[in-house]
Protein backbone atom coordinates (compact mmCIF):
# COMPACT_ATOMS: atom_id res chain seq x y z
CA UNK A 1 21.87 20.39 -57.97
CA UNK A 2 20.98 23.42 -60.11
CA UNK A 3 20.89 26.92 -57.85
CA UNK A 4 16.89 27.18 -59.58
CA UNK A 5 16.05 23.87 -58.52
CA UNK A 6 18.11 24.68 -54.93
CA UNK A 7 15.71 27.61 -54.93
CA UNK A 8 12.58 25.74 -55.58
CA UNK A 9 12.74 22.92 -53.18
CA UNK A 10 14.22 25.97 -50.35
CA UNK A 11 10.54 27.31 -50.89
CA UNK A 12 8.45 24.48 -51.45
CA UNK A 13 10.39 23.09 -47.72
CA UNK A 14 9.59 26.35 -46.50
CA UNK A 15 6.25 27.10 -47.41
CA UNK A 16 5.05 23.77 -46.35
CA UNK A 17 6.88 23.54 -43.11
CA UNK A 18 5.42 26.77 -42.02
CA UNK A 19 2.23 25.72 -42.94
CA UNK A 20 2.77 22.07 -41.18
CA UNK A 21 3.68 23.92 -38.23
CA UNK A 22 0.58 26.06 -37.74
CA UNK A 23 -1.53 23.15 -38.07
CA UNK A 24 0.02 21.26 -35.58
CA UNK A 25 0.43 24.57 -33.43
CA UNK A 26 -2.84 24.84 -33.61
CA UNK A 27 -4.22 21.62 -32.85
CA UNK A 28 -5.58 21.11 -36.56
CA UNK A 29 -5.20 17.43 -37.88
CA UNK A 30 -3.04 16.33 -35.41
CA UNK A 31 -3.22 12.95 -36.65
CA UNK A 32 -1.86 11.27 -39.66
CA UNK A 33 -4.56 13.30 -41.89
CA UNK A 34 -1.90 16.51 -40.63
CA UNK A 35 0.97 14.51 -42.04
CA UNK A 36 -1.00 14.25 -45.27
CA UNK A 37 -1.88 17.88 -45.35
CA UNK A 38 1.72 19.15 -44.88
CA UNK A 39 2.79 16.52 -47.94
CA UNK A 40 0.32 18.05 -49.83
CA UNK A 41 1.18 21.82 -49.62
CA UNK A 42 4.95 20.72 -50.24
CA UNK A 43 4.44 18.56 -53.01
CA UNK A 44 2.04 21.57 -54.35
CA UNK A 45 4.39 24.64 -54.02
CA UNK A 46 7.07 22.11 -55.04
CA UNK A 47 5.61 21.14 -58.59
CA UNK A 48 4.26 24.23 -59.36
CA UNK A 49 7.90 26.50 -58.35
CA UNK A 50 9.42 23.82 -60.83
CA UNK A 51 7.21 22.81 -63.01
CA UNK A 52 4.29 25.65 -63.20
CA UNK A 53 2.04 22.75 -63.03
CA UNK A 54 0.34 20.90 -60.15
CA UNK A 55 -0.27 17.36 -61.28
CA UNK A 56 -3.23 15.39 -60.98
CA UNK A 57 -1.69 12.27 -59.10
CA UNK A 58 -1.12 14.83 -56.47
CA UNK A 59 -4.61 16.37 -56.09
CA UNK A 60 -6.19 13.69 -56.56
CA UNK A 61 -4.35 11.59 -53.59
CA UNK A 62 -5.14 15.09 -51.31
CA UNK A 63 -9.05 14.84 -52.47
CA UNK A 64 -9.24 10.96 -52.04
CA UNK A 65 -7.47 11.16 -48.90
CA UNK A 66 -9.56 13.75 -47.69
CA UNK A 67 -12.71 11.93 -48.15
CA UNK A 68 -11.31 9.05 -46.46
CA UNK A 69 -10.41 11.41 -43.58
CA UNK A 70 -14.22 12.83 -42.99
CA UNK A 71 -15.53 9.87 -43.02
CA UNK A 72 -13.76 7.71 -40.68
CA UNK A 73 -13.93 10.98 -38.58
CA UNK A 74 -17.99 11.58 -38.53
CA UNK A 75 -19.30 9.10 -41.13
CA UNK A 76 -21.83 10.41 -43.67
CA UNK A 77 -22.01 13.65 -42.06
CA UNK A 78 -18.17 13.93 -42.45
CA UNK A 79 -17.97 12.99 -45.78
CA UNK A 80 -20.81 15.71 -47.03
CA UNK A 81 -19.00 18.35 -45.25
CA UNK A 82 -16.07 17.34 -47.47
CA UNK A 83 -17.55 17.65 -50.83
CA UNK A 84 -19.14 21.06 -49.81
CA UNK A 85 -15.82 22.28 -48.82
CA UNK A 86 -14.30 20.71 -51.96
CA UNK A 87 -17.33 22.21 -53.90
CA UNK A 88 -17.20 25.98 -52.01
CA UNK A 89 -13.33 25.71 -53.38
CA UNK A 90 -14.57 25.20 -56.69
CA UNK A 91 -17.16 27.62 -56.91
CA UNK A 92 -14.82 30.68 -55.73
CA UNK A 93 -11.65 29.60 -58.14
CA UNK A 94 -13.54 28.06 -61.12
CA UNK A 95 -14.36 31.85 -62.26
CA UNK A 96 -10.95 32.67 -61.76
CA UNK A 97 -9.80 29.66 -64.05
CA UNK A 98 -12.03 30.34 -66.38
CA UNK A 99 -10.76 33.52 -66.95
CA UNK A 100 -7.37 31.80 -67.57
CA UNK A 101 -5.95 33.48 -63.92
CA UNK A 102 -5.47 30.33 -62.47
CA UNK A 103 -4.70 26.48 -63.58
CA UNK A 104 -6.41 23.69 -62.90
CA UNK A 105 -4.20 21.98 -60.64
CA UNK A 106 -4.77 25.32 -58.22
CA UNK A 107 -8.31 24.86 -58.27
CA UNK A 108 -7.81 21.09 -57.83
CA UNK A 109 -5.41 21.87 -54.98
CA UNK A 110 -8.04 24.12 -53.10
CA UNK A 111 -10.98 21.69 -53.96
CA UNK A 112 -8.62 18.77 -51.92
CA UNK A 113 -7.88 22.07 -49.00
CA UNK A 114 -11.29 22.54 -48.77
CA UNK A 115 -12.18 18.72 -48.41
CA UNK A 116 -10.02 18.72 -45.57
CA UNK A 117 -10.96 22.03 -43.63
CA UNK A 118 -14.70 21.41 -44.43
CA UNK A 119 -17.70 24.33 -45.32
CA UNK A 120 -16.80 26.34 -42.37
CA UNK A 121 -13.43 26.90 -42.80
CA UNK A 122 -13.77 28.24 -46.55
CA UNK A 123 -14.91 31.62 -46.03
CA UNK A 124 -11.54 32.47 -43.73
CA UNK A 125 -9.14 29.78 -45.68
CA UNK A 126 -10.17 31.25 -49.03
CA UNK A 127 -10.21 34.80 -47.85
CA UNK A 128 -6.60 34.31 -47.22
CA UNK A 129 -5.37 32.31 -50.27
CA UNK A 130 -6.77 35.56 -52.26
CA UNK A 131 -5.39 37.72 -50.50
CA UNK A 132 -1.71 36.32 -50.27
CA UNK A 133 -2.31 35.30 -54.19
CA UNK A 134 -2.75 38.95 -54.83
CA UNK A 135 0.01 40.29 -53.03
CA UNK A 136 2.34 37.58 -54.64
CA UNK A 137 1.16 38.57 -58.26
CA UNK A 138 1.57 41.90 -57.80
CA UNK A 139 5.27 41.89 -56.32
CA UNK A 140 6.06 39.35 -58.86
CA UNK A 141 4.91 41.76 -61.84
CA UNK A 142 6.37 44.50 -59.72
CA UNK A 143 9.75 42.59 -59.70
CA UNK A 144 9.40 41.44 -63.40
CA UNK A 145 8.22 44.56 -64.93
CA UNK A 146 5.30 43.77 -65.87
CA UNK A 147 2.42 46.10 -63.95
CA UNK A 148 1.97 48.73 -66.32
CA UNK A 149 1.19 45.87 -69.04
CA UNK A 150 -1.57 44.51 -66.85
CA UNK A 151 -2.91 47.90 -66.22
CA UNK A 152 -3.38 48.24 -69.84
CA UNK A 153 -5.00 45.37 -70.32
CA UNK A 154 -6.95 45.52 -67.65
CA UNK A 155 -8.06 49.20 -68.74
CA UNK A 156 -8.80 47.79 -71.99
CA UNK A 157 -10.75 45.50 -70.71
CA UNK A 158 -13.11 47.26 -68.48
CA UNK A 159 -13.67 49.43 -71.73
CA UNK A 160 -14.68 46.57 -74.53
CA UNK A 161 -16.86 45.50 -71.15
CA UNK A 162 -18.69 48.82 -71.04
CA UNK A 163 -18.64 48.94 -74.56
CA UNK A 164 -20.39 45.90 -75.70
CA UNK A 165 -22.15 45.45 -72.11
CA UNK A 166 -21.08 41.88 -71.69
CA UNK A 167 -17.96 40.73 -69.83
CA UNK A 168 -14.63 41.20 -72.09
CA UNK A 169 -10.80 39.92 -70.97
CA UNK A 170 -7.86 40.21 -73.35
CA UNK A 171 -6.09 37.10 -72.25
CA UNK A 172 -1.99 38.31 -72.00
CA UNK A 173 -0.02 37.80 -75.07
CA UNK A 174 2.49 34.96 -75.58
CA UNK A 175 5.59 36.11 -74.06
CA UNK A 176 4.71 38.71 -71.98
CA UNK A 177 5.59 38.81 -68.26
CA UNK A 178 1.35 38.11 -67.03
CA UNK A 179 1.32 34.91 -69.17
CA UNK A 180 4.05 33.07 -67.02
CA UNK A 181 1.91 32.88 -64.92
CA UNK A 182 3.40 32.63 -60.93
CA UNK A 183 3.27 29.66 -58.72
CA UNK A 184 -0.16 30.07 -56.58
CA UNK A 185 0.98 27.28 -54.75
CA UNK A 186 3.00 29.08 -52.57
CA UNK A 187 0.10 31.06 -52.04
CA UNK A 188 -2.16 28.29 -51.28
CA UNK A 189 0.05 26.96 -48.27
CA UNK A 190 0.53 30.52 -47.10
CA UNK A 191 -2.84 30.79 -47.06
CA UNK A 192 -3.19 27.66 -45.19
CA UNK A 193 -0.94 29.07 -42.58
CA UNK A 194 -2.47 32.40 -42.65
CA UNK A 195 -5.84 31.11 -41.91
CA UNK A 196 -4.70 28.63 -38.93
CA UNK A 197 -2.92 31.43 -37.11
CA UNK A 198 -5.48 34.60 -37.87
CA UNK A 199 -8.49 33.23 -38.99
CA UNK A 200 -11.01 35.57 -39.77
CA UNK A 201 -10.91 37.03 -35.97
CA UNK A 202 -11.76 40.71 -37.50
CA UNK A 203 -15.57 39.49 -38.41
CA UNK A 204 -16.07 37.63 -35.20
């Protein structure tokens, strides 16, 4: 085994186990749909810390399995309280990915989070995803060397905004230390952990 890959399955195990054992700490899912969450965050940090990529197969198992989850839980009711948590996921992070910050398979990866946690949970559970995100990027730029590039671009951006009065973003160039992106999936479960052990207790 290669020392990256070493390194990438020691944080995909870690992430997800710390996010497995909130939501069993916590009394969330404590039924097989918890055994499905916890695969989901792993095989999510896992694929994207390797691969930069969070496949479809994966998502789409979380979303279906998800569905499957509200419904046998509360019926109808259940299951419409899954697609608006899916769809509350999708309308925060589809701006995001639109502006090229994110990649599908994150969005897809919160959509499945947020058919599993439901409407209510969003607000906190997204609140923390951001936050941890943010922090992530910026050490990682911080580490790489790559701020004061963003800053620039950034800058540059806010002025062809002003300028023309419609929204501007200079996408990074090829090669530079922004357009490798980092791997919001360790982010996402994180955030999943975050969420189960905080909440949003400061607005309540």
């Amino acid at each position: 085994m290669s020392t990256h890959t070493f390194h990438s399955r020691l944080i995909s195990t870690s992430a997800g186990v710390l996010a497995g054992l909130t939501l069993f700490a916590t009394g969330a899912f404590v039924s097989w749909a918890g055994v499905v969450v916890v695969g989901l965050l792993m095989a999510v940090v896992e694929e994207d810390v390797r691969h930069q990529r969070i496949p479809n197969r994966i998502t789409f198992f979380g979303f279906a399995a998800a569905l499957v989850h509200a419904t046998w839980a509360a019926g109808i009711s259940g299951l419409l309280a899954a697609f608006a948590g899916a769809a509350a996921g999708l309308a925060v992070f589809g701006l995001p990915f639109a502006m090229r910050w994110l990649g599908a398979g994150d969005v897809k990866a919160v959509m499945a989070l947020g058919a599993f946690f439901g409407l209510e949970a969003m607000p906190g559970l997204l609140w923390w995803i951001t936050v941890i995100g943010g922090a992530f990027a910026f050490l990682t730029l911080l580490a790489r060397g790559g701020f004061f590039e963003i800053a620039q671009r950034w800058a540059a951006s806010v002025l062809l905004t002003h300028t023309h009065l419609s929204p501007r973003y200079l996408v990074p160039t090829a090669g530079s230390t922004a357009a490798s992106g980092i791997p919001f999936g360790v982010a996402i479960a994180l955030g999943v952990a975050a969420y189960q052990n905080w909440g949003m207790t400061w607005i309540s």
